[in-house]
C-alpha atoms as a PDB file:
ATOM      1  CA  UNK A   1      21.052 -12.687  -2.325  1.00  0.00           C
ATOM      2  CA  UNK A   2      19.471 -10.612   0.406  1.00  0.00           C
ATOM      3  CA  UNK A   3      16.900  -9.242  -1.994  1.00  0.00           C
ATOM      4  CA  UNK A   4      15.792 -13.488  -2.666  1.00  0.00           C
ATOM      5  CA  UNK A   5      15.391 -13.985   1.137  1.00  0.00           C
ATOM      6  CA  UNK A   6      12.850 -10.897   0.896  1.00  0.00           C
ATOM      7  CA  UNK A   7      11.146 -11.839  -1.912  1.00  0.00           C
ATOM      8  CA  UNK A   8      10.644 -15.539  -0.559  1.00  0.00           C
ATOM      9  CA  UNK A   9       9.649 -14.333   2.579  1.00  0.00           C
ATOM     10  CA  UNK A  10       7.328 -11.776   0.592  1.00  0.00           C
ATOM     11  CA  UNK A  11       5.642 -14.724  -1.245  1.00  0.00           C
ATOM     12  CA  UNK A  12       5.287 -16.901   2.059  1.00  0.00           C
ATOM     13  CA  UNK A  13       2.993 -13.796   3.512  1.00  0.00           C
ATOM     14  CA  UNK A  14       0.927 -13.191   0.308  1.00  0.00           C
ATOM     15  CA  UNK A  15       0.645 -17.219   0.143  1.00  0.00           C
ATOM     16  CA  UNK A  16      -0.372 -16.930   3.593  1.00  0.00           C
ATOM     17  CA  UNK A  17      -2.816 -14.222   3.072  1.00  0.00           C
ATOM     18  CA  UNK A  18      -4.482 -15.983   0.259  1.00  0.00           C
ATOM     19  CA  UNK A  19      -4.871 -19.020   2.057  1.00  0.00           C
ATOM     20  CA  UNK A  20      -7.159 -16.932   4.526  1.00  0.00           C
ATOM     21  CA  UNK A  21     -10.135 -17.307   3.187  1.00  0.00           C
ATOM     22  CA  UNK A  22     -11.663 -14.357   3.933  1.00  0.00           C
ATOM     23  CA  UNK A  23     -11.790 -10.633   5.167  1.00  0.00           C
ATOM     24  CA  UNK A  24     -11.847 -11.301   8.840  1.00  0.00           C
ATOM     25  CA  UNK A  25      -9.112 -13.755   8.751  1.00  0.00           C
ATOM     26  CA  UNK A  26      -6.624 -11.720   6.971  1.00  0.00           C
ATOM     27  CA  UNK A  27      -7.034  -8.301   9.150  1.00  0.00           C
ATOM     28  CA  UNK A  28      -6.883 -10.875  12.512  1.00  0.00           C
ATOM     29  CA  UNK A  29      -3.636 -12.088  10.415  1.00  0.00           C
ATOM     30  CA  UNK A  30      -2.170  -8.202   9.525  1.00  0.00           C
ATOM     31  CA  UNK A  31      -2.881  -7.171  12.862  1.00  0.00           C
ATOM     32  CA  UNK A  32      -1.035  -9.980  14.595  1.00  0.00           C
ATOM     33  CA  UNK A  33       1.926  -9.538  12.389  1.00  0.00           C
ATOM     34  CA  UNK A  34       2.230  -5.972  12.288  1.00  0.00           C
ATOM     35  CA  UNK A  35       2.271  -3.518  14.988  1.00  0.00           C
ATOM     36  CA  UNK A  36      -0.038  -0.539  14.777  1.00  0.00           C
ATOM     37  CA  UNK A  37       2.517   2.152  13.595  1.00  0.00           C
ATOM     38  CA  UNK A  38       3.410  -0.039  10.533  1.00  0.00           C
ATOM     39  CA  UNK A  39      -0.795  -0.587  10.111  1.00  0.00           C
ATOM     40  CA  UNK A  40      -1.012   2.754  10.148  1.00  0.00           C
ATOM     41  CA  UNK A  41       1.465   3.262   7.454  1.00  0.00           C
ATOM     42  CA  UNK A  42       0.559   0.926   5.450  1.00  0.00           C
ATOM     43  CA  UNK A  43      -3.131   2.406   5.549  1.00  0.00           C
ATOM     44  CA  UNK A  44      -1.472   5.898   5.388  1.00  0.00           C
ATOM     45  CA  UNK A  45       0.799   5.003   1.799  1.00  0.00           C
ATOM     46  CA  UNK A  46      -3.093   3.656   0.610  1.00  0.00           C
ATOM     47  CA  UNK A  47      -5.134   6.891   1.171  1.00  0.00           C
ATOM     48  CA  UNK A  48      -2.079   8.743  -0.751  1.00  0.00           C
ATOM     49  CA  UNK A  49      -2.495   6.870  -3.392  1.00  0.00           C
ATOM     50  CA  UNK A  50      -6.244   7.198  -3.333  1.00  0.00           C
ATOM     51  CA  UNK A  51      -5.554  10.805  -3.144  1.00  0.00           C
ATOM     52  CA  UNK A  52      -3.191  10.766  -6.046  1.00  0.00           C
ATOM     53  CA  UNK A  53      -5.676   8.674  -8.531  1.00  0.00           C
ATOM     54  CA  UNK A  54      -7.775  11.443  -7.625  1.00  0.00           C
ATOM     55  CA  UNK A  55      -6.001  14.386  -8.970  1.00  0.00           C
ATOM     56  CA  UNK A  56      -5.455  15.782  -5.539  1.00  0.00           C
ATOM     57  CA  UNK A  57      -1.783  17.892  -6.144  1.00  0.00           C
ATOM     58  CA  UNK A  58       1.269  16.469  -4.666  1.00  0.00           C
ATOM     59  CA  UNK A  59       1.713  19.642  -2.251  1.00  0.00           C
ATOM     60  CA  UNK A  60      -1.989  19.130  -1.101  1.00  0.00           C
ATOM     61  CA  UNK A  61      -1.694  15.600  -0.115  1.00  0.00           C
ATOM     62  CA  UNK A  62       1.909  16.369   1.610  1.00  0.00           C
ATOM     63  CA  UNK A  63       0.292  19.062   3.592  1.00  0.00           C
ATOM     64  CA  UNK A  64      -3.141  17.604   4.510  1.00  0.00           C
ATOM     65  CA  UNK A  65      -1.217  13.812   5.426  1.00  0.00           C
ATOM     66  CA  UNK A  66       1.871  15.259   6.924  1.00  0.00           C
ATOM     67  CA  UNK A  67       3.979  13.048   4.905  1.00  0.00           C
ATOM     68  CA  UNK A  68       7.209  13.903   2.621  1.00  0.00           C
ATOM     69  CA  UNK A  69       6.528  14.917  -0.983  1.00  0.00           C
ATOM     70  CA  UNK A  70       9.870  12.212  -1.814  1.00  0.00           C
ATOM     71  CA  UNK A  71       6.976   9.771  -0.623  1.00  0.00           C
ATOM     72  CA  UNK A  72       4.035  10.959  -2.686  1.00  0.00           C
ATOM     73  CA  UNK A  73       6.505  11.469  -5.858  1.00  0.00           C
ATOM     74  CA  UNK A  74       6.998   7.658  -5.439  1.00  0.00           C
ATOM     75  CA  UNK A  75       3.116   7.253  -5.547  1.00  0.00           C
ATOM     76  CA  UNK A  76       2.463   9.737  -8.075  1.00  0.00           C
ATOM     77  CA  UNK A  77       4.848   7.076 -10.225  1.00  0.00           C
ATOM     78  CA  UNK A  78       2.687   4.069  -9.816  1.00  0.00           C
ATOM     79  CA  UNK A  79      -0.666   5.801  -9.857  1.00  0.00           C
ATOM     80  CA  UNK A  80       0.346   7.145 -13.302  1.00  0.00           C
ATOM     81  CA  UNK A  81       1.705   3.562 -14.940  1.00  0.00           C
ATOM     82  CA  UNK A  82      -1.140   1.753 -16.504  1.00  0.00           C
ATOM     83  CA  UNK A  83       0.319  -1.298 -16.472  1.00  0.00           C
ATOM     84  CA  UNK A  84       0.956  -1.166 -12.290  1.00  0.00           C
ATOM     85  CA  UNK A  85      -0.975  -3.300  -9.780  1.00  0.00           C
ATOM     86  CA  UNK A  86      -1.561  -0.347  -7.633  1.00  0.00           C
ATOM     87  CA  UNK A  87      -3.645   1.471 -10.546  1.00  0.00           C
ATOM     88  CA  UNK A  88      -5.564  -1.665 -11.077  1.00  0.00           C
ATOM     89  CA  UNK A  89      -6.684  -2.151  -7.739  1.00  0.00           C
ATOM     90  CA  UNK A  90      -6.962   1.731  -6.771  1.00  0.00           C
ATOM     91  CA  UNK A  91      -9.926   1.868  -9.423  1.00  0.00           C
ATOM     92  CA  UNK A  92     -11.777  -0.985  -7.515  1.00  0.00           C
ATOM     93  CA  UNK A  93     -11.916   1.152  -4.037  1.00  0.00           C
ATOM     94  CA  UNK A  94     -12.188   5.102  -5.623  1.00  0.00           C
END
């Protein structure tokens, strides 16, 4: 049950964010919604992956981001899927 109240609430937001319209409107929307810390991770789990599609090594990426390798294995998982959303998009913005 819990997990449907996320996932509803998950669909309102990307709803909401695809109403926007366009770039401006959905960073004024991200920003107002999240505070900078979780910004900042969300922008932080991004450039892993980034680093990951790259072929930048796990211990590398730990190291250089400060981050937990438990964190980048979890990346290293979608980057390598072909058939995840992440990989798709990740090629549009290497």
């Amino acid at each position: 049950m819990y997990r449907n109240i996320i996932d509803k609430q998950l669909e309102e937001i990307c709803l909401g964010i695809k109403e926007c319209g366009d770039m401006e409107t959905v960073l004024k929307f991200l920003r107002e919604i999240f505070t900078r810390p979780e910004l900042e991770d969300l922008a932080l789990r991004w450039r892993l992956l980034k680093m990951l599609h790259n072929g930048i090594p796990q211990r590398k990426i730990a190291s250089e981001l400060g981050i937990s390798l438990c964190k980048i294995t979890r990346g290293a998982k979608l980057v390598r899927d072909s058939k995840s959303v992440v990989n798709s998009l990740i090629r549009k913005y290497i």
